[in-house]
C-alpha atoms as a PDB file:
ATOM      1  CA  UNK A   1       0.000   0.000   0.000  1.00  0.00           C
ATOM      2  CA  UNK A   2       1.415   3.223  -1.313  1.00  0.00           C
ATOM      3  CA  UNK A   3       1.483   5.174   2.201  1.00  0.00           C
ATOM      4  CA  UNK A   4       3.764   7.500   3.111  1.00  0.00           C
ATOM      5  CA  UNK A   5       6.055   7.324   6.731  1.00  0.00           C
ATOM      6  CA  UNK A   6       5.558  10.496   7.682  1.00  0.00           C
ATOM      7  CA  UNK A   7       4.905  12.057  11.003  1.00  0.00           C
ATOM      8  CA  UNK A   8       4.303  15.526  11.292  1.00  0.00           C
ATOM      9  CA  UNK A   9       4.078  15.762  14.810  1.00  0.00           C
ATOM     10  CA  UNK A  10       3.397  13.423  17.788  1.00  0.00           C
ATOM     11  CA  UNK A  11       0.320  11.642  18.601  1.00  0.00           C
ATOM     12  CA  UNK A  12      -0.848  14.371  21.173  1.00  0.00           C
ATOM     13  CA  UNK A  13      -0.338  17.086  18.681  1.00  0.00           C
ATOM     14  CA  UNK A  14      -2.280  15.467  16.280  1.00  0.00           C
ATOM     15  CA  UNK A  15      -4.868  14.609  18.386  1.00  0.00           C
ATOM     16  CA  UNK A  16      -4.761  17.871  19.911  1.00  0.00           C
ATOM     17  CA  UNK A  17      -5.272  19.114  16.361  1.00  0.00           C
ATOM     18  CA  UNK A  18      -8.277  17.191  15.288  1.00  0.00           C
ATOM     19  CA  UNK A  19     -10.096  17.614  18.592  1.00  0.00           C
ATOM     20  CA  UNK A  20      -9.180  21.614  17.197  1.00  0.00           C
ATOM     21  CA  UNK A  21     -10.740  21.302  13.670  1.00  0.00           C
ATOM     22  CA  UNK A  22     -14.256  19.466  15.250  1.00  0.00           C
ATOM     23  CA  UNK A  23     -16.093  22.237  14.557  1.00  0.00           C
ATOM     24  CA  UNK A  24     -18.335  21.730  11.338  1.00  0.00           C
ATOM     25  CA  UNK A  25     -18.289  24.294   8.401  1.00  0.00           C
ATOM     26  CA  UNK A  26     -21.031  25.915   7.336  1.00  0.00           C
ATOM     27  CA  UNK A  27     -20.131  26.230   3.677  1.00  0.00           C
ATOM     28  CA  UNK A  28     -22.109  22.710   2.380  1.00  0.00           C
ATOM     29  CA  UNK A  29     -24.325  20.335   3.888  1.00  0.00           C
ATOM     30  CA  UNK A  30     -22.787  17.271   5.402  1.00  0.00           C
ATOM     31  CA  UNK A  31     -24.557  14.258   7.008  1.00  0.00           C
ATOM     32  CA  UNK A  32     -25.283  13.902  10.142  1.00  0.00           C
ATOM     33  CA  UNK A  33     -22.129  14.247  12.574  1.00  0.00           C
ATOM     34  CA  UNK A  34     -21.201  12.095  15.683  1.00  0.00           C
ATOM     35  CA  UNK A  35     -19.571  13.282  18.526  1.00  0.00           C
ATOM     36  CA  UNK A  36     -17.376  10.397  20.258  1.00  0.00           C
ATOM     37  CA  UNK A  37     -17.984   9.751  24.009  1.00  0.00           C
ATOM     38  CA  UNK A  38     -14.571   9.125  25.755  1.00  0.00           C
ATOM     39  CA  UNK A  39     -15.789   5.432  26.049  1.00  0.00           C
ATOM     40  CA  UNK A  40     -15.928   5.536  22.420  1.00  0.00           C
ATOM     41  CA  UNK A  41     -12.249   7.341  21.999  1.00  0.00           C
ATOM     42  CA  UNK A  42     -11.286   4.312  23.874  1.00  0.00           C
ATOM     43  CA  UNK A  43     -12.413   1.522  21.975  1.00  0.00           C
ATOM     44  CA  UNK A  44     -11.258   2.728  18.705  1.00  0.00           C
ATOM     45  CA  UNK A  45      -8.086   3.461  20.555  1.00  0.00           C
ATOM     46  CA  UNK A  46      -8.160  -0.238  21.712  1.00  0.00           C
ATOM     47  CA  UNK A  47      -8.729  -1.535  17.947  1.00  0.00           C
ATOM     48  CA  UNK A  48      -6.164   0.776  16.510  1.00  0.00           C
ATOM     49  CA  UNK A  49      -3.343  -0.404  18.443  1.00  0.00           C
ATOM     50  CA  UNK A  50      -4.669  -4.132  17.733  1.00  0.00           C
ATOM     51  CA  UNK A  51      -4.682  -3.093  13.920  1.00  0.00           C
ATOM     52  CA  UNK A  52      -1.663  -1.375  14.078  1.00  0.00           C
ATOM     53  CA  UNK A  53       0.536  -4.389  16.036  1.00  0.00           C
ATOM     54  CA  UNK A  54      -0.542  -6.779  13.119  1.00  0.00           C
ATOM     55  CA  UNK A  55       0.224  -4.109  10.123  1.00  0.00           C
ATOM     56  CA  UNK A  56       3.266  -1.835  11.679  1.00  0.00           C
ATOM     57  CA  UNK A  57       3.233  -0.187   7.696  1.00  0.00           C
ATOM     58  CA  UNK A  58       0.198   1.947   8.107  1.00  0.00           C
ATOM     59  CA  UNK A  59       1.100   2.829  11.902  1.00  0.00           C
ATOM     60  CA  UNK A  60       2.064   6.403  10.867  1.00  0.00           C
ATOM     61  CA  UNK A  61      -1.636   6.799   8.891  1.00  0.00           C
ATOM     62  CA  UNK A  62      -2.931   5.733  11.364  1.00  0.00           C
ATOM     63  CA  UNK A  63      -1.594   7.977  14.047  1.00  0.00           C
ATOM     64  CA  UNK A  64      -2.476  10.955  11.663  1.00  0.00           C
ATOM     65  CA  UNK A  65      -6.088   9.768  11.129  1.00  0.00           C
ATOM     66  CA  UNK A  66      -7.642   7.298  13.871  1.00  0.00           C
ATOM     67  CA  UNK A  67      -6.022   8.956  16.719  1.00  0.00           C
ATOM     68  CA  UNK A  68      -6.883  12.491  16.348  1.00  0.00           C
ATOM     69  CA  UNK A  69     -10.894  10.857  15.830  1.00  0.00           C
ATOM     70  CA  UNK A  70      -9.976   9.041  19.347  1.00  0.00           C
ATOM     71  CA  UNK A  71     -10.159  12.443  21.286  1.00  0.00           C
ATOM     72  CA  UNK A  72     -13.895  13.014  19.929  1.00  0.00           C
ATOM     73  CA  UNK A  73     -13.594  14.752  16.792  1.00  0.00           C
ATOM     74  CA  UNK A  74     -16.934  14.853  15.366  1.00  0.00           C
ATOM     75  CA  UNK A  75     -17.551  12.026  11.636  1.00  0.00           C
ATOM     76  CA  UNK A  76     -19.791  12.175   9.593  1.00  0.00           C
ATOM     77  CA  UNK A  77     -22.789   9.289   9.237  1.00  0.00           C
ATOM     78  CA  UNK A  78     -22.085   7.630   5.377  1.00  0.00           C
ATOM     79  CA  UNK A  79     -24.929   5.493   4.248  1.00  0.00           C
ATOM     80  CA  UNK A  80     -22.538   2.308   3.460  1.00  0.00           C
ATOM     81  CA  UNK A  81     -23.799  -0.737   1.470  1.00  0.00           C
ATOM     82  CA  UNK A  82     -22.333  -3.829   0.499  1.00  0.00           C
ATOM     83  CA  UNK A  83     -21.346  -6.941   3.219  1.00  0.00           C
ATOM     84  CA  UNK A  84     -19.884  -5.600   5.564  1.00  0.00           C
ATOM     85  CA  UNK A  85     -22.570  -5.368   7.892  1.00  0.00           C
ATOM     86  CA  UNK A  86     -25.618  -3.375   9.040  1.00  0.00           C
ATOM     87  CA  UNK A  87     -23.823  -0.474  10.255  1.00  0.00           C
ATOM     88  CA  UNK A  88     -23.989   1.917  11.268  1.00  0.00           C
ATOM     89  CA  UNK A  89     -20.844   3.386   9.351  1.00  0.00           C
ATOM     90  CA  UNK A  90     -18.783   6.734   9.720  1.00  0.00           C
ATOM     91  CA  UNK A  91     -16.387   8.467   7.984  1.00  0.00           C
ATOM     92  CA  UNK A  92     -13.492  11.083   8.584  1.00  0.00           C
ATOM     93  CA  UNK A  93     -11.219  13.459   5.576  1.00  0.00           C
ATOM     94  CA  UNK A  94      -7.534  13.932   5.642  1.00  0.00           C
ATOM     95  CA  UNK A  95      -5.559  15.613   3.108  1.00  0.00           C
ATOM     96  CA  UNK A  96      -1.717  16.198   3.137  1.00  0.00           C
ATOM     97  CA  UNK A  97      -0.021  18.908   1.321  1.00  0.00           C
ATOM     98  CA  UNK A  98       3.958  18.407   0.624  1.00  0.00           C
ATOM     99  CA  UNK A  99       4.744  22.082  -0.513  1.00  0.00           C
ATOM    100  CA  UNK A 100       8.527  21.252   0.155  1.00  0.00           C
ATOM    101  CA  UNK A 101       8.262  18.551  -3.014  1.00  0.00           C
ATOM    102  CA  UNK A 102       7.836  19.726  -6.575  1.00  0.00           C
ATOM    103  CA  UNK A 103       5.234  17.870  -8.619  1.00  0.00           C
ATOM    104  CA  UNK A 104       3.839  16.220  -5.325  1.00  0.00           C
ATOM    105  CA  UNK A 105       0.299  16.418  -5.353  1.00  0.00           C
ATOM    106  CA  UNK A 106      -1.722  16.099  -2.273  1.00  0.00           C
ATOM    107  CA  UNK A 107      -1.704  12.978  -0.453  1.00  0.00           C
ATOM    108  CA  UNK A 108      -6.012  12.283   0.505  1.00  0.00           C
ATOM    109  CA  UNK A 109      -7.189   9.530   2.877  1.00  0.00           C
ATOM    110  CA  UNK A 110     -10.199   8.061   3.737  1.00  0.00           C
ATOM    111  CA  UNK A 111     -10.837   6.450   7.408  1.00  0.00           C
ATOM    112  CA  UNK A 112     -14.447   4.556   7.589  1.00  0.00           C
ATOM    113  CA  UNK A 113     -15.187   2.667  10.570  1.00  0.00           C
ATOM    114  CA  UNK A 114     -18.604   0.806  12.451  1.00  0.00           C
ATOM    115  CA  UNK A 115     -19.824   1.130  15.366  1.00  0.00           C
ATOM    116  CA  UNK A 116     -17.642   3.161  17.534  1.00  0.00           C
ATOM    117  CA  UNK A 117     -18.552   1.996  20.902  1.00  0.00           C
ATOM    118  CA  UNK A 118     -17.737  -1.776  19.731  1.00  0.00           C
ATOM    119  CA  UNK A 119     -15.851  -1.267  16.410  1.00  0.00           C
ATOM    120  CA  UNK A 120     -15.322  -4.181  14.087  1.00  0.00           C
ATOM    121  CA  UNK A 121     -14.803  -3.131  10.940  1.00  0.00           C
ATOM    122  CA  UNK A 122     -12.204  -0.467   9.457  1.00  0.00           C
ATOM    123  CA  UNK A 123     -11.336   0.966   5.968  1.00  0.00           C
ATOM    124  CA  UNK A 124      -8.111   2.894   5.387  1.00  0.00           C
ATOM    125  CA  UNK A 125      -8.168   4.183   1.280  1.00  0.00           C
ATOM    126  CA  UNK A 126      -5.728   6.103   0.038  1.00  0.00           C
ATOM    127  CA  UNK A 127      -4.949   8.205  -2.855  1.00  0.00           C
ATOM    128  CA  UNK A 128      -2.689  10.849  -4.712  1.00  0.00           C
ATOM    129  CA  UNK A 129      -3.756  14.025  -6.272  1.00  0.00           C
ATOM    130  CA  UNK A 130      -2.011  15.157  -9.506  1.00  0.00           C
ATOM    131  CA  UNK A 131      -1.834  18.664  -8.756  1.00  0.00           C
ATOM    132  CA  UNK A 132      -5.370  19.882  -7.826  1.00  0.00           C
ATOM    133  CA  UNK A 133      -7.308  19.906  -4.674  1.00  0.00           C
ATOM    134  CA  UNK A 134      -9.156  16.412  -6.241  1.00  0.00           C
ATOM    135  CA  UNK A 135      -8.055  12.912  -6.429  1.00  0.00           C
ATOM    136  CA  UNK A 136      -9.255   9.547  -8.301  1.00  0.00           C
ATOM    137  CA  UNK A 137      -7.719   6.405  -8.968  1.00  0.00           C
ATOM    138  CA  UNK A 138      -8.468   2.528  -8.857  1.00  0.00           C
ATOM    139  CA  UNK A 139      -7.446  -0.026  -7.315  1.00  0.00           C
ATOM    140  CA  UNK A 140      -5.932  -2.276 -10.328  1.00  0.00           C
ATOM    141  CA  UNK A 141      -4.440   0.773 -11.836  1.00  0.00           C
ATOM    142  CA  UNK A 142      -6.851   0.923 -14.545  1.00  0.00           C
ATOM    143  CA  UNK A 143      -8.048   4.838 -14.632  1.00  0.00           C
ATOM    144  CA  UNK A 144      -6.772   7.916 -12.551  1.00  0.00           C
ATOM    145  CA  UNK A 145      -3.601   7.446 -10.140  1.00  0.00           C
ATOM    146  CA  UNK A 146      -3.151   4.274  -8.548  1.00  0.00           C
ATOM    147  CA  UNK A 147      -5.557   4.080  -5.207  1.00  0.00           C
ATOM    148  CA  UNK A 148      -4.648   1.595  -2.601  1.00  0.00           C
ATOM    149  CA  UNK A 149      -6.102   0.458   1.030  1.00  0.00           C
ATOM    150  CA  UNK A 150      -7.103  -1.907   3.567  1.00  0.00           C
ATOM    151  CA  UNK A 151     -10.240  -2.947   4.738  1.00  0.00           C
ATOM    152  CA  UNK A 152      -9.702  -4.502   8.750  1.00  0.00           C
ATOM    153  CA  UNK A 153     -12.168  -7.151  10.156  1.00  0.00           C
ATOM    154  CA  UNK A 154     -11.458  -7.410  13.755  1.00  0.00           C
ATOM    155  CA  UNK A 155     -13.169 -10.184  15.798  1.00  0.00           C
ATOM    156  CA  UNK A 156     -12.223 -10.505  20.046  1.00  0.00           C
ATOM    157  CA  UNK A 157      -8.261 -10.954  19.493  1.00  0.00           C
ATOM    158  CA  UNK A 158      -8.199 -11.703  16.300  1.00  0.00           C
ATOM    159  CA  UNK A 159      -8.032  -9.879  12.748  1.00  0.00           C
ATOM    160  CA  UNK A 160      -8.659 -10.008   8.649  1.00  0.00           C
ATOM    161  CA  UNK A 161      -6.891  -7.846   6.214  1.00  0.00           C
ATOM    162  CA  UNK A 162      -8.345  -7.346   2.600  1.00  0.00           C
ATOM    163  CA  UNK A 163      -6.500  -5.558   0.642  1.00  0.00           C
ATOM    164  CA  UNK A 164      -8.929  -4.030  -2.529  1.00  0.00           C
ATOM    165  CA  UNK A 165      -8.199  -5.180  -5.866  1.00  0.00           C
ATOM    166  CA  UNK A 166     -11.262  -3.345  -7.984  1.00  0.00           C
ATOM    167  CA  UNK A 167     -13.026  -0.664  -7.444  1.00  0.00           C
ATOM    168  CA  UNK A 168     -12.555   3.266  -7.919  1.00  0.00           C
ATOM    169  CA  UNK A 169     -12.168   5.886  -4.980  1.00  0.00           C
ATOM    170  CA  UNK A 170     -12.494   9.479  -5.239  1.00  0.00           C
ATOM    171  CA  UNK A 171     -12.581  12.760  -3.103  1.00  0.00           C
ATOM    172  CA  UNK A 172     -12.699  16.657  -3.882  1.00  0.00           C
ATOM    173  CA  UNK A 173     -11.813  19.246  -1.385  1.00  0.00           C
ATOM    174  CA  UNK A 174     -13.778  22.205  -1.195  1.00  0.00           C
ATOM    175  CA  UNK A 175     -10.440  24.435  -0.679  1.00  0.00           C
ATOM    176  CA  UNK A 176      -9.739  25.627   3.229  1.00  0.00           C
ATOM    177  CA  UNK A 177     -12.674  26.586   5.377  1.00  0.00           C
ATOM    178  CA  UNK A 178     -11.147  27.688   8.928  1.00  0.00           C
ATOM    179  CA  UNK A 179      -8.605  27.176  10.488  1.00  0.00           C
ATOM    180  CA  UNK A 180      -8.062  24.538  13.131  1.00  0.00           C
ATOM    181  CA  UNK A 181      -8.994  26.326  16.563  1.00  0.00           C
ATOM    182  CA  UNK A 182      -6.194  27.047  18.845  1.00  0.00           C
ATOM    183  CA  UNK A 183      -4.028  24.121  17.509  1.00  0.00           C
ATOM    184  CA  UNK A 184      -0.610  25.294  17.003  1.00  0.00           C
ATOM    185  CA  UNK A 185       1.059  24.028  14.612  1.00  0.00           C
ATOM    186  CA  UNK A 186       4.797  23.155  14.523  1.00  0.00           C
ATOM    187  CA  UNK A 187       7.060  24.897  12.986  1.00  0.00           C
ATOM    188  CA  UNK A 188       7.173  24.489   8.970  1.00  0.00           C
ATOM    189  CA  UNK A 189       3.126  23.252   9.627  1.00  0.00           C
ATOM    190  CA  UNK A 190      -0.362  24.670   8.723  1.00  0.00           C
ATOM    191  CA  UNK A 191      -3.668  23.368   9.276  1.00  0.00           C
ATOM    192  CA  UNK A 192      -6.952  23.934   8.286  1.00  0.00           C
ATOM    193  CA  UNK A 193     -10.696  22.286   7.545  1.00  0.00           C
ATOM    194  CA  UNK A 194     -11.801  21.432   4.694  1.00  0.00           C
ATOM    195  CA  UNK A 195     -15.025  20.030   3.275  1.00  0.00           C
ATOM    196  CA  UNK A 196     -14.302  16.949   1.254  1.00  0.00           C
ATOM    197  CA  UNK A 197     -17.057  15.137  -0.930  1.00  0.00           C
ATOM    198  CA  UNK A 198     -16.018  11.493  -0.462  1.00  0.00           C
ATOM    199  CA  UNK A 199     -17.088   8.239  -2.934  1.00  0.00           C
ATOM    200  CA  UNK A 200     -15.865   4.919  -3.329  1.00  0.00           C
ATOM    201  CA  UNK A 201     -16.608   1.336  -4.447  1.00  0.00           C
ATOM    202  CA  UNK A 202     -14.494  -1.533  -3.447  1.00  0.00           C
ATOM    203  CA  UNK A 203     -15.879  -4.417  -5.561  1.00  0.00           C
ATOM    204  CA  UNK A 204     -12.993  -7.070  -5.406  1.00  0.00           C
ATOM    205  CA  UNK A 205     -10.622  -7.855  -2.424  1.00  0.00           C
ATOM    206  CA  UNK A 206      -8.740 -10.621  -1.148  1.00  0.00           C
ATOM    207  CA  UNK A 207      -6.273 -11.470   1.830  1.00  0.00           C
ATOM    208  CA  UNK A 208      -3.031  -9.567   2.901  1.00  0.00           C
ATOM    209  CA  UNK A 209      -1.603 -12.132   4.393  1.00  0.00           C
ATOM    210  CA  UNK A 210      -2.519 -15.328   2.350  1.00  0.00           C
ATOM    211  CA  UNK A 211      -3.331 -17.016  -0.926  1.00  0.00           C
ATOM    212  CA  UNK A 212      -6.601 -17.233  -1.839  1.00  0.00           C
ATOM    213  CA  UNK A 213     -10.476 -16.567  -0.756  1.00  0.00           C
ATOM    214  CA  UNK A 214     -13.024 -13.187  -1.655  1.00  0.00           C
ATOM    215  CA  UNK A 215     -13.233 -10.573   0.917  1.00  0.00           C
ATOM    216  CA  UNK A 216     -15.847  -7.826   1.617  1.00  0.00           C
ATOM    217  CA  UNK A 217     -17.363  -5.316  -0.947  1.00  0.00           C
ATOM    218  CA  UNK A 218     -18.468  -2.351  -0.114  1.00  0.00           C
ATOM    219  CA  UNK A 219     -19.993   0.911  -1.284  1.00  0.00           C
ATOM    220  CA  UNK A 220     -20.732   4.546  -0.721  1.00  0.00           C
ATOM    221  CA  UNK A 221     -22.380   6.586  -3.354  1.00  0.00           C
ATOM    222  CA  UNK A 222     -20.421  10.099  -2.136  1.00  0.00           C
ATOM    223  CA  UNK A 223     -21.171  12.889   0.198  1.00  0.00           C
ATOM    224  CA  UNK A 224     -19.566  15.920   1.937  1.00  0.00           C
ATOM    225  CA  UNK A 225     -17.755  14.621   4.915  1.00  0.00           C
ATOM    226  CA  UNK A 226     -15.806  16.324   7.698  1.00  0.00           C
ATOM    227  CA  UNK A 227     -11.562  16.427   7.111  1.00  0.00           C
ATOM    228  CA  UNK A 228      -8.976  18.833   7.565  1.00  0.00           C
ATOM    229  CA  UNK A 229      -5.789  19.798   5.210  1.00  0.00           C
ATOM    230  CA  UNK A 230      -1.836  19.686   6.684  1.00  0.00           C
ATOM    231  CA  UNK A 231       0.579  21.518   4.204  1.00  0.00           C
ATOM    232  CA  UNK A 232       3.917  21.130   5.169  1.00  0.00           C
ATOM    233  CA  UNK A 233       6.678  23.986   4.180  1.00  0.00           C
ATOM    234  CA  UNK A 234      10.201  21.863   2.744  1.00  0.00           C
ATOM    235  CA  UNK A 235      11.736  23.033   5.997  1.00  0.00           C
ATOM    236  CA  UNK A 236       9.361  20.891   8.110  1.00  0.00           C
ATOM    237  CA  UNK A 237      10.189  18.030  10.120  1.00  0.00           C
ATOM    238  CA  UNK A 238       9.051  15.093   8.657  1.00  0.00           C
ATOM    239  CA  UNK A 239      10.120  11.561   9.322  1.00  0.00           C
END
């Protein structure tokens, strides 16, 4: 999976950050938004580092994305089909902007996730921008940049990794909305939130870790969802 190692700041700075940008813009209509109880914050926090031990490569992502929506960040209610369950299902925008790195478009990600108070299922998509504020790619490579992700089943102490083989992701920023609160950024760092009108269909996946068998399909038709933008300047740290 084509995901960058790169840590802007540390997990209480991001955090910090998102718990910052929870406010929702007024600019476009968005679902309905969730705010998570700090019961909730722990249980995701609970299945992240789970996910995380069994798939150290998207630990970084994940930092940037699931932790910050630990502290209670509000998502936004996405009307999910396909078999992965009942639902219901949420979903949360990132985009990151690497100003320091000529012909580098944007880097956007897509966390979707179940039930928060008992979370089972979670989808991690990724994909890169050519230049604009707008991104779209499939999985196989076939039109648009190349997307990747992971879709995580987690059962008691146990977990499933698909990996998405066909299927077509896309999201659109609306440009910068506000600013993130009274998050400061580090040096060489900006933030900001921005609307992002989210789609995806992940018709084909099979195992990470293995040789055979379908996995899950799944399916949201697009909406405006809650995410924020971090540009960072060539001179800031990133690992």
């Amino acid at each position: 999976m084509r995901i960058l190692s790169v840590r802007p700041c540390s997990l209480a700075g991001v955090l910090t950050l998102l718990v910052a940008c929870s406010s929702q813009s007024a600019t476009s209509p968005k679902p309905p938004t969730l705010q998570l109880t700090s019961a909730q914050a722990q249980a995701m926090t609970q299945r992240l580092q789970q996910i995380a031990a069994s798939n150290p490569g998207i630990s970084d992502l994940a930092d940037s994305i699931m932790v910050g929506i630990q502290a209670g960040v509000g998502v936004s209610a996405i009307d999910l089909s396909g078999d992965l369950g009942a639902g219901p299902f949420y979903a949360f925008g990132l985009k990151r902007v690497f100003s320091g790195a000529p012909g580098f478009g944007p880097e956007f990600d897509v966390l979707a996730f179940d039930n928060p108070s008992d979370p089972q299922t979670f989808m991690i998509l990724d994909v890169f921008a050519s230049g604009s504020d707008a991104a779209s790619g499939s999985f196989d490579g076939s039109s648009g940049t190349s997307a990747t992700g992971f879709v995580f089943q987690v059962s008691g102490d146990s977990s499933l990794t698909w990996a998405p083989t066909q299927g077509v992701v896309s999201v659109a920023g609306d440009g910068p909305n506000g600013g993130c609160g009274g998050y400061q950024a580090p040096a060489g760092v900006t933030c900001a939130q921005e609307t992002m009108h989210i789609a995806f269909n992940i018709t084909s996946t099979v195992p990470e870790f293995g040789t055979g068998g379908a996995g899950p399909t799944a399916a949201f038709a697009g909406a405006d969802v809650q995410g924020i933008v971090l540009t960072f300047a060539a001179d800031s740290h990133v690992q």
